[in-house]
Protein backbone atom coordinates (compact mmCIF):
# COMPACT_ATOMS: atom_id res chain seq x y z
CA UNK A 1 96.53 93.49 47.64
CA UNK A 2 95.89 91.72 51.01
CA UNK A 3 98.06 89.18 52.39
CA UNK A 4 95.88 86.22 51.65
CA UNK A 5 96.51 86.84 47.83
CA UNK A 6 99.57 88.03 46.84
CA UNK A 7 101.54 87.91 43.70
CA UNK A 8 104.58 85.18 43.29
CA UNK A 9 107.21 85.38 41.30
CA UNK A 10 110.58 83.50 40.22
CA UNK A 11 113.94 85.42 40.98
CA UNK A 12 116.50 82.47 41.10
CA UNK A 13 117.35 79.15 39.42
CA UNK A 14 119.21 76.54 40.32
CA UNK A 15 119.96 72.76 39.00
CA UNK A 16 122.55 69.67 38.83
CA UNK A 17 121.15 66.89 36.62
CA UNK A 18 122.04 64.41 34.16
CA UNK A 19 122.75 67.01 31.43
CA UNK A 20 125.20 69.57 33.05
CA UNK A 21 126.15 70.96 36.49
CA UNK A 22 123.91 74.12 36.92
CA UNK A 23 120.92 75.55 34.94
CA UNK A 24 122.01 76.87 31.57
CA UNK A 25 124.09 73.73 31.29
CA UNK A 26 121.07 71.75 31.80
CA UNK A 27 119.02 74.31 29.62
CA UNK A 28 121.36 73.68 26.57
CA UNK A 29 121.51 70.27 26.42
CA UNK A 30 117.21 70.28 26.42
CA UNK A 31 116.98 72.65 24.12
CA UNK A 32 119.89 70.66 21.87
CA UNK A 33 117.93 67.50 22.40
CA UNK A 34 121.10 65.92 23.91
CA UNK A 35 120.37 62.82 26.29
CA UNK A 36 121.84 62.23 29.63
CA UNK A 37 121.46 58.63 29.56
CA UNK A 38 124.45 56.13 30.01
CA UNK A 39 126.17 53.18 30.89
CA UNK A 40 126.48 52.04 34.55
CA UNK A 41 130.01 51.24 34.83
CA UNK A 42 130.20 50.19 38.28
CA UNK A 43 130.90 46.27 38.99
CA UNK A 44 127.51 46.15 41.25
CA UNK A 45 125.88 46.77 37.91
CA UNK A 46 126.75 44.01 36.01
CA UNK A 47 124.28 41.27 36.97
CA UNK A 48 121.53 43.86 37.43
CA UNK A 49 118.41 43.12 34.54
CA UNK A 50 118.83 46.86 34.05
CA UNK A 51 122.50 48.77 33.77
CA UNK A 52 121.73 52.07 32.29
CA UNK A 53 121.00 55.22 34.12
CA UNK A 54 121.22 59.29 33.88
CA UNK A 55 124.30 60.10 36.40
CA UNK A 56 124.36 63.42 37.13
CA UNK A 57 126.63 65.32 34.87
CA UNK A 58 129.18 66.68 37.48
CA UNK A 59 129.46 64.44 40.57
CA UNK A 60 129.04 66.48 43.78
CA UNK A 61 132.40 65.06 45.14
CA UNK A 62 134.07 67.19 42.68
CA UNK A 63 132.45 70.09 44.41
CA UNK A 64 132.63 69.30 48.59
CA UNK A 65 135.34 68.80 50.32
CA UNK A 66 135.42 65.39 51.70
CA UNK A 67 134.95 66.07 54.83
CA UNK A 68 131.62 68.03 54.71
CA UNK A 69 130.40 64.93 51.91
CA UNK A 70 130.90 62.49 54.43
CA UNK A 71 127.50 64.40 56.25
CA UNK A 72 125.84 64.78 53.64
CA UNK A 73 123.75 61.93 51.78
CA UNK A 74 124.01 62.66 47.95
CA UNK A 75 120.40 63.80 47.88
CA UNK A 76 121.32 66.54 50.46
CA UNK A 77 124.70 67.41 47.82
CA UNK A 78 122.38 68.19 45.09
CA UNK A 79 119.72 70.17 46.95
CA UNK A 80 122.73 72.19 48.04
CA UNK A 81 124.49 72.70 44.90
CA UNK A 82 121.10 73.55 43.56
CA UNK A 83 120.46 75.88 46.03
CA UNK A 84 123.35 78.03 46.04
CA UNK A 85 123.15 78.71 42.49
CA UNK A 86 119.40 79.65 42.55
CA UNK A 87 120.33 81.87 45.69
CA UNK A 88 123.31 83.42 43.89
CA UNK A 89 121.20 83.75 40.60
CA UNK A 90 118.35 85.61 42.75
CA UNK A 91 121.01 87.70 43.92
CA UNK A 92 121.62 87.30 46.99
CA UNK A 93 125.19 86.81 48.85
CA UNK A 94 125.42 84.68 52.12
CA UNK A 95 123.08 84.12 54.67
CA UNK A 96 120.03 85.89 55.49
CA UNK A 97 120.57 88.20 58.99
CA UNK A 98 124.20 88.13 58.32
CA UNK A 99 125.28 91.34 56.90
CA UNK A 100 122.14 90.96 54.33
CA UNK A 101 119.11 92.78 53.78
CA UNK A 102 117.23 89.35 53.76
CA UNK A 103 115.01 88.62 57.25
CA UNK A 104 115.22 85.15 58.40
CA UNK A 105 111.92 85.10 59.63
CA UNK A 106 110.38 86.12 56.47
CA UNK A 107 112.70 82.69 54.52
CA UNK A 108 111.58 79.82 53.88
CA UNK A 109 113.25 76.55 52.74
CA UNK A 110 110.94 73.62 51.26
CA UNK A 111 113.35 70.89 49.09
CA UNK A 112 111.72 67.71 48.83
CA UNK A 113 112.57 64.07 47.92
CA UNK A 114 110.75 60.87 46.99
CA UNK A 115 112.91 58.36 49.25
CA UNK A 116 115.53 60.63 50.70
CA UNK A 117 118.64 59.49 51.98
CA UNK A 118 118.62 55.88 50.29
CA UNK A 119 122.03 54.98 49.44
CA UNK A 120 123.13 56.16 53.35
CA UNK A 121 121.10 53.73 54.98
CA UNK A 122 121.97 50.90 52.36
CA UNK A 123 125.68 51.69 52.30
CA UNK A 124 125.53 51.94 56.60
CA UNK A 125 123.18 48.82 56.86
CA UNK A 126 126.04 46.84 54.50
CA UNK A 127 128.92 48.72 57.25
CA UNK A 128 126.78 47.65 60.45
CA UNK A 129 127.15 43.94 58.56
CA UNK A 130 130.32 43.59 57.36
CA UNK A 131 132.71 45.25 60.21
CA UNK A 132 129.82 45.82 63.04
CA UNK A 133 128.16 48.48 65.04
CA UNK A 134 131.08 50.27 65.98
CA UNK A 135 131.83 51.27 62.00
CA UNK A 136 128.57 52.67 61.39
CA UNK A 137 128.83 56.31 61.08
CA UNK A 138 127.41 58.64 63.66
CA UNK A 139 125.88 60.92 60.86
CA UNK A 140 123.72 58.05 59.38
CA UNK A 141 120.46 59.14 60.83
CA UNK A 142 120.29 63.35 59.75
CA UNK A 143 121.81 62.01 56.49
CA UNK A 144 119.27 59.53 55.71
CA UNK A 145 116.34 61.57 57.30
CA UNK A 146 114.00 62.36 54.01
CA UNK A 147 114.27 65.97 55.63
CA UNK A 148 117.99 65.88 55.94
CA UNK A 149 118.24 67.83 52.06
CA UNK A 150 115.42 70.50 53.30
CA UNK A 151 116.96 70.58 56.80
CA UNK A 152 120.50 71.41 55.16
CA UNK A 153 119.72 74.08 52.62
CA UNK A 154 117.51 75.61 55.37
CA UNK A 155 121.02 75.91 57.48
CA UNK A 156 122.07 77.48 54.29
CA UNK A 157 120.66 80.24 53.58
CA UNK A 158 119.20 80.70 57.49
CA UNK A 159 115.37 79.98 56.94
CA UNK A 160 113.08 80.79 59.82
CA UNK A 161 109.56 81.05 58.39
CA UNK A 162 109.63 77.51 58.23
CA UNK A 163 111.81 74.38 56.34
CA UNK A 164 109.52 71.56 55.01
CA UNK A 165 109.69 68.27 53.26
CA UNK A 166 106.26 67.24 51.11
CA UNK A 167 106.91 63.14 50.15
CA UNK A 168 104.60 62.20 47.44
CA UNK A 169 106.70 59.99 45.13
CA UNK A 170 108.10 61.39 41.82
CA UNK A 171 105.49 64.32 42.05
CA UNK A 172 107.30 65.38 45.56
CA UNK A 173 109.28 68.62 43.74
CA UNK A 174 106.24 69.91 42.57
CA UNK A 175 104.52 69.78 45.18
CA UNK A 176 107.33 71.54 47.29
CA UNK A 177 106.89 74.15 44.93
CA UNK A 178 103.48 74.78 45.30
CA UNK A 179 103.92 74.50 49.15
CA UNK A 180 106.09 77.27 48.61
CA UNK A 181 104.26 79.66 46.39
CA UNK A 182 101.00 79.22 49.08
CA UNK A 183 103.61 80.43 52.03
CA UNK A 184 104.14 83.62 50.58
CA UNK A 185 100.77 84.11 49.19
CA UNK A 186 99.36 83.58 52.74
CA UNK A 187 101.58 85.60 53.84
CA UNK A 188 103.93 83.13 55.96
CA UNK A 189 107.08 84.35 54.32
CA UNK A 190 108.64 86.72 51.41
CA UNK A 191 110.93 84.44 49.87
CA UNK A 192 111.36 80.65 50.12
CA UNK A 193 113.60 78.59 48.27
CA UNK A 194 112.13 75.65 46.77
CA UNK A 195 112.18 72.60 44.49
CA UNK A 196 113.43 68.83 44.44
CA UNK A 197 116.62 66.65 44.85
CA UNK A 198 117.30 62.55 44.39
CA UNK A 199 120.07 59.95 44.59
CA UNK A 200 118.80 56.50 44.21
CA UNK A 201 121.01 55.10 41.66
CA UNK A 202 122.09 52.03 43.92
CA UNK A 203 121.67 48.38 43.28
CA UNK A 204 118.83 47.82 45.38
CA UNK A 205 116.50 50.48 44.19
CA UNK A 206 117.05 49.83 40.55
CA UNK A 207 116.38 45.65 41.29
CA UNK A 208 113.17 46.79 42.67
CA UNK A 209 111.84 49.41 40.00
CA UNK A 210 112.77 46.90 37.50
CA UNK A 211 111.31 43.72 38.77
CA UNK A 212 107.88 45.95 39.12
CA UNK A 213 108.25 46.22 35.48
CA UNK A 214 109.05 49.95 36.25
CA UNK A 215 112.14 50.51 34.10
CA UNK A 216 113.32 49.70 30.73
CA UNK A 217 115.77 46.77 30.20
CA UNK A 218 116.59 48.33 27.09
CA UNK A 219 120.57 48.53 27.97
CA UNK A 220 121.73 48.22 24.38
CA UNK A 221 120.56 51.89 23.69
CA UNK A 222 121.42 53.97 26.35
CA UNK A 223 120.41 56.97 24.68
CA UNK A 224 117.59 55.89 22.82
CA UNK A 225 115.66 53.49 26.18
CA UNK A 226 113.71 56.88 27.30
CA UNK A 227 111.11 57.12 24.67
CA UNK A 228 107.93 59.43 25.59
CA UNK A 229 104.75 58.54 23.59
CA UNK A 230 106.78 56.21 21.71
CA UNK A 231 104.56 52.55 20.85
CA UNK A 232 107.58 50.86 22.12
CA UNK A 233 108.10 52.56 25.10
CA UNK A 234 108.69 50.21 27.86
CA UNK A 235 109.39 52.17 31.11
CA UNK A 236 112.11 54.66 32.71
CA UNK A 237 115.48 55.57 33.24
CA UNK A 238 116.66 56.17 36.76
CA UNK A 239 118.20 59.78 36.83
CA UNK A 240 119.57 62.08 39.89
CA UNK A 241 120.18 65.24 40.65
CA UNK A 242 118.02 68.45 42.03
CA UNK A 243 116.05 71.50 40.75
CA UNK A 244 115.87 74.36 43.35
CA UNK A 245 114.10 77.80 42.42
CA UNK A 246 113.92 80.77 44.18
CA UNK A 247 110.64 82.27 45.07
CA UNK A 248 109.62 85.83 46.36
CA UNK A 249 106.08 88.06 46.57
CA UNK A 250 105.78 90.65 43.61
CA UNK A 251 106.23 93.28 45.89
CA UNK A 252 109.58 92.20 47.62
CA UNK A 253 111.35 91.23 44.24
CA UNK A 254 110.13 95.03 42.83
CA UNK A 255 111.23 96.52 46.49
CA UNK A 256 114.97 95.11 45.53
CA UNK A 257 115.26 95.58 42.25
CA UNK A 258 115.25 91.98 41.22
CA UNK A 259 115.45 89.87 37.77
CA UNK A 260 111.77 88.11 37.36
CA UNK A 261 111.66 84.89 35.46
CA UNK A 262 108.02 84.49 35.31
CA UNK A 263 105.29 84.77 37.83
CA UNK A 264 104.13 81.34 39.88
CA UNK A 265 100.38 81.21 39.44
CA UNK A 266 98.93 78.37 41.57
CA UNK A 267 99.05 74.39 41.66
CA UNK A 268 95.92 72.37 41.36
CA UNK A 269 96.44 69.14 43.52
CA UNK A 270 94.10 65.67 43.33
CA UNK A 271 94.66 62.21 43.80
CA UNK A 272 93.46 58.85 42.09
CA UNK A 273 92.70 56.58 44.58
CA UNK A 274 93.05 53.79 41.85
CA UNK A 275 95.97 51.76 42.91
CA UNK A 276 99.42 52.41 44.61
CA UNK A 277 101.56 51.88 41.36
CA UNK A 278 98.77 52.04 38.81
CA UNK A 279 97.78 55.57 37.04
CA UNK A 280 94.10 55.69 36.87
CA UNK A 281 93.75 54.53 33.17
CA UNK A 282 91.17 57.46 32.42
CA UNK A 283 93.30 60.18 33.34
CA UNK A 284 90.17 61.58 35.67
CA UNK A 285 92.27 62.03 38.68
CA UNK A 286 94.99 64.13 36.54
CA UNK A 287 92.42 65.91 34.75
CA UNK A 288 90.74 66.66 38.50
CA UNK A 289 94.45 68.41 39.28
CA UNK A 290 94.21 70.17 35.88
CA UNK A 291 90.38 71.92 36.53
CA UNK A 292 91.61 72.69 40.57
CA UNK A 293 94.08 74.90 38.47
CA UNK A 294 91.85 76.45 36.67
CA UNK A 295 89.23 77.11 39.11
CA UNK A 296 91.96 78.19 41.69
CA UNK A 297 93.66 80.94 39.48
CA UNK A 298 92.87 83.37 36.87
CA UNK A 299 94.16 81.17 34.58
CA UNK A 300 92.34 80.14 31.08
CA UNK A 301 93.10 77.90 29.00
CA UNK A 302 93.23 79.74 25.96
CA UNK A 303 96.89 81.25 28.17
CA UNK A 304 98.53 77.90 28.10
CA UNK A 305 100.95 77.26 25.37
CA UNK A 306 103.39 75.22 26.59
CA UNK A 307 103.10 71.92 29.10
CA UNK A 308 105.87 69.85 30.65
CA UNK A 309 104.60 66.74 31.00
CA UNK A 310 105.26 63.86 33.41
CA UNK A 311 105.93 61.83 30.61
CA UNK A 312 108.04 58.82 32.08
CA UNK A 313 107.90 56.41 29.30
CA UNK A 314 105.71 54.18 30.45
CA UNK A 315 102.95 52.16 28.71
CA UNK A 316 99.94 53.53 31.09
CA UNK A 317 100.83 56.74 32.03
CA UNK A 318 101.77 58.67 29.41
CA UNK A 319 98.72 58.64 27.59
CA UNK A 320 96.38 59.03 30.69
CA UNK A 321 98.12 62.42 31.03
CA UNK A 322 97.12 63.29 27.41
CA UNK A 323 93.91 62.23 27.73
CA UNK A 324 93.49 64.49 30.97
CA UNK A 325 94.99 67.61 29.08
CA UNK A 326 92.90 66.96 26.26
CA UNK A 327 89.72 66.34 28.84
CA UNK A 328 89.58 69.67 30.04
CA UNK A 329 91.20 71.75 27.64
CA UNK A 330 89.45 71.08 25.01
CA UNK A 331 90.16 72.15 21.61
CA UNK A 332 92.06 74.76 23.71
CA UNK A 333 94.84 71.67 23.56
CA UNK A 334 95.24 72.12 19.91
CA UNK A 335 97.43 75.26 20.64
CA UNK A 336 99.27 73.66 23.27
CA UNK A 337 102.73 72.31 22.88
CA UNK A 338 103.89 69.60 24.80
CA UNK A 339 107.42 68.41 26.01
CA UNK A 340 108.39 65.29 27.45
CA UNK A 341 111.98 66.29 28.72
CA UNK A 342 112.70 62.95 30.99
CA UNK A 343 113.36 61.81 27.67
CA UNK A 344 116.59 63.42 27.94
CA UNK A 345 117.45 63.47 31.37
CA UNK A 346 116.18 60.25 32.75
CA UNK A 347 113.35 60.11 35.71
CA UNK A 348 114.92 62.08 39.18
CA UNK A 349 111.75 61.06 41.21
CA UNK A 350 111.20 63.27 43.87
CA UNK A 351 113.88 65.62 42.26
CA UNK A 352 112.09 65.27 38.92
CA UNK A 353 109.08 68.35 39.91
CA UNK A 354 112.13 70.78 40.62
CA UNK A 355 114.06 70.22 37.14
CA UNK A 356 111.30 70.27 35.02
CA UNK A 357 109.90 73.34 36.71
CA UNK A 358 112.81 74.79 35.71
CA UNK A 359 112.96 73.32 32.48
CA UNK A 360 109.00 74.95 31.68
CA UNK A 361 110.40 78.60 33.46
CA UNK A 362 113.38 78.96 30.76
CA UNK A 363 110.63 77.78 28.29
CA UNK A 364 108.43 80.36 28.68
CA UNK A 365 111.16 82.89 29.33
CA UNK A 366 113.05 81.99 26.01
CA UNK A 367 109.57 81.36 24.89
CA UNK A 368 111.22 78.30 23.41
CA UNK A 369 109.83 74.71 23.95
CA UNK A 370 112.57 71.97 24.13
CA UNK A 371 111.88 68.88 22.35
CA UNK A 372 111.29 65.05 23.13
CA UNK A 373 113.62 62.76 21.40
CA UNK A 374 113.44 59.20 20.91
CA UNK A 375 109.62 59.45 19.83
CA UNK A 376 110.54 57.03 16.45
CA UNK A 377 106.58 55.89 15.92
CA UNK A 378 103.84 58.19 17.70
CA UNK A 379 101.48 56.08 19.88
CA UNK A 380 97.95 56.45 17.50
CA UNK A 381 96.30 57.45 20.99
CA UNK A 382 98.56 60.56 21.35
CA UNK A 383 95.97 63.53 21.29
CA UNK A 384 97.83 66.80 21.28
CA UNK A 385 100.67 68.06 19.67
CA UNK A 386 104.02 67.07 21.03
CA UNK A 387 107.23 68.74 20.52
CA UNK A 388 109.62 66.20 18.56
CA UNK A 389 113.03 66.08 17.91
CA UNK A 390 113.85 69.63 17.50
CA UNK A 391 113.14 72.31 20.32
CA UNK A 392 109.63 75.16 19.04
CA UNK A 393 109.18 78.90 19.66
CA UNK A 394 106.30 79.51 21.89
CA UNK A 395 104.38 82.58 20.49
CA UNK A 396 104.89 86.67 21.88
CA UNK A 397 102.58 87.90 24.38
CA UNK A 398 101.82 87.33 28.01
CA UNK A 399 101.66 82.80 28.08
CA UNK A 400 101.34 80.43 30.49
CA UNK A 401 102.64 77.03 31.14
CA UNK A 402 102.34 73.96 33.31
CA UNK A 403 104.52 71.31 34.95
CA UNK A 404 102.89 68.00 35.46
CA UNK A 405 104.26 65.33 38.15
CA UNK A 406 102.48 62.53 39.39
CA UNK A 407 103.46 59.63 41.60
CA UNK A 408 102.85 56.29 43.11
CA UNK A 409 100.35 56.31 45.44
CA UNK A 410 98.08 58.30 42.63
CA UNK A 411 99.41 61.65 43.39
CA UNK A 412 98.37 64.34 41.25
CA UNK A 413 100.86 67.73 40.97
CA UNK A 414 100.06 70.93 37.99
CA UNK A 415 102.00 73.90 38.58
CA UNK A 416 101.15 76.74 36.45
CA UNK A 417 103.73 79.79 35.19
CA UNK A 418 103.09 82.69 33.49
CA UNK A 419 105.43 85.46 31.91
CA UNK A 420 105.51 88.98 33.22
């Protein structure tokens, strides 16, 4: 097989969200239907129109010592405590060129994040008011760089081949990942560690999102306020954290002996050019993303059993994406089961791509399908068959899945998996 087309797999996993501090944690509580959803508790919240969100289940300060978390914007915390574990679960101990069989120059390192370091410059800007220049801290600028998380876990793990940082909104991770999987298939590296990270639960950014209309209001129900496909489903919950993966050519993961997850088959990419919030009502921009797959890859879609939709809870969106799937699929879409897991941990924006990609990995490899809760009355205009309440085993043989993201601006993300 020649450079230009090689085989990509998934060695490593790696997550901190909402519903536990690394990937099985998170794992069980989607497959358990549990919701991350909660409370804020802080005094900023209280006069907020919206004062729920999904904090990340184990806060990252538990984790660094305080004086390397004083670098490092939260976004950056979770893309490293993401990326360790997926590094550690490819199997792999400390740097590459250090005593390792890894090459630098063959690593790659491309984390992305829909806003970045947000709560740095927000927290310094409120510093550079209140006490003056001289307080501001000299790290402000690498921690609020939208690069900064990429930048770090690059340092991490030594990445030469190249460190990058895709920003397109809440479909950033997925696109990160696809970035990825095109660098080794082209040949650019062997293995590149990849996904998405965010930490925007601040006053400012949840005022906004909610006076857009963005976000539910619903704080009386926590638990219950993200509701997928539901009639009454009135917008998202804020969530934070990161999902990091680790990804390596066929031949380099066989060479080492390493554990495959499933093999990373392609992205198919589009965009609306409808509106900057606004999903295109008809879903033809999503299904454009959805056919690019297909006509990219080997893929059919009589393979896909499984999707992991975007799915944010919002009035527009979520059935645009079924109409899409249902668009180009066909009756092929009566097989297909779909999952709307921000149900359950919230909406992590430009970390949301990484999570779920994990989320529709351990789904095929458990061939197990984790439900969407809170779906109390279907939306009549819900064409395929969605995965309620209780998680569904995906059938035997060799399956496929996808990931869906999409953001504002009318960015369009797919990412297809397959097992091996």
């Amino acid at each position: 097989m020649n450079a230009t087309n090689r085989t990509v797999v998934v060695t490593g996993l790696g997550a901190t969200t909402p519903l536990g501090g690394d990937s099985a944690s998170t794992w069980e509580g989607l497959k358990a239907g549990r919701s991350g959803v909660r409370p804020l508790q802080e005094e900023w919240a209280a006069d907020l129109p919206v004062r729920i969100a999904a904090r990340a289940a184990v806060d990252p300060g538990e984790i660094f010592p305080r004086a390397q978390a004083r670098r490092l914007d939260r976004s950056a915390q979770f893309a490293l405590i993401a990326a360790r574990e997926a590094w550690a679960n490819a199997g792999f101990e400390g740097k590459a060129g250090e005593g390792s069989t890894v090459n630098p120059d063959r690593l790659g390192a491309v984390i992305a994040s829909g806003i970045g370091g947000v709560t740095t410059l927000l927290d310094q800007y409120d510093a550079l008011k209140e006490k003056g220049a001289r307080r501001v801290s000299p790290h402000t600028v690498p921690m609020m760089m939208p690069n900064g998380p990429s930048a770090n876990v690059g340092l991490e793990v030594n990445a030469r081949a190249g460190v990058h940082t895709p920003v397109s909104a809440c479909a950033s991770g997925s696109e990160a990942i696809g970035y990825a999987v095109e660098m080794i298939r082209t040949g650019r590296a062997d293995i590149v560690v990849a996904g998405g990270t965010e930490a925007a639960i601040h006053p400012l950014p949840i005022a906004a999102f909610a006076n857009m209309m963005a976000m539910t209001k619903d704080n009386d129900d926590p638990q219950g306020a993200s509701r997928p496909f539901d009639t009454e489903r009135n917008g998202f919950v804020l969530g934070e954290g990161a999902g990091v993966i680790v990804l390596e050519s066929a031949e380099h993961a066989a060479a080492r002996g390493a554990r495959v997850y499933v093999e990373a088959v392609g992205q198919g990419v589009s965009a609306d050019s409808h509106d900057i919030v606004q999903p295109e009502p008809t879903g033809n921009g999503i299904a454009f993303a959805l056919q690019h797959l297909l006509d990219a890859t080997d893929l059919s879609p009589q393979d896909v059993v499984h999707v992991n939709a975007h799915a944010t809870s919002t009035p527009l969106g979520d059935v645009a994406e079924l109409t899409a799937l249902r668009k180009v699929f066909g009756n092929d879409a009566d097989h297909i089961a779909v999952s709307g897991t921000k149900s359950m941990t919230g909406h992590l924006l430009g970390g949301a791509g990484g999570v779920e990609t994990i989320a529709t990995i351990l789904a095929l490899h458990h061939r197990t399908a984790p439900p969407t809760i809170n779906i109390r009355n279907l939306d009549p205009e819900v064409c395929v068959d969605v995965v309620r309440d209780e998680s569904r085993e995906l059938p035997e043989g060799r399956i496929a899945a996808l990931n869906d993201s999409f953001g504002f601006g009318g960015h369009n993300v797919v990412t297809a998996f397959r097992t091996v």
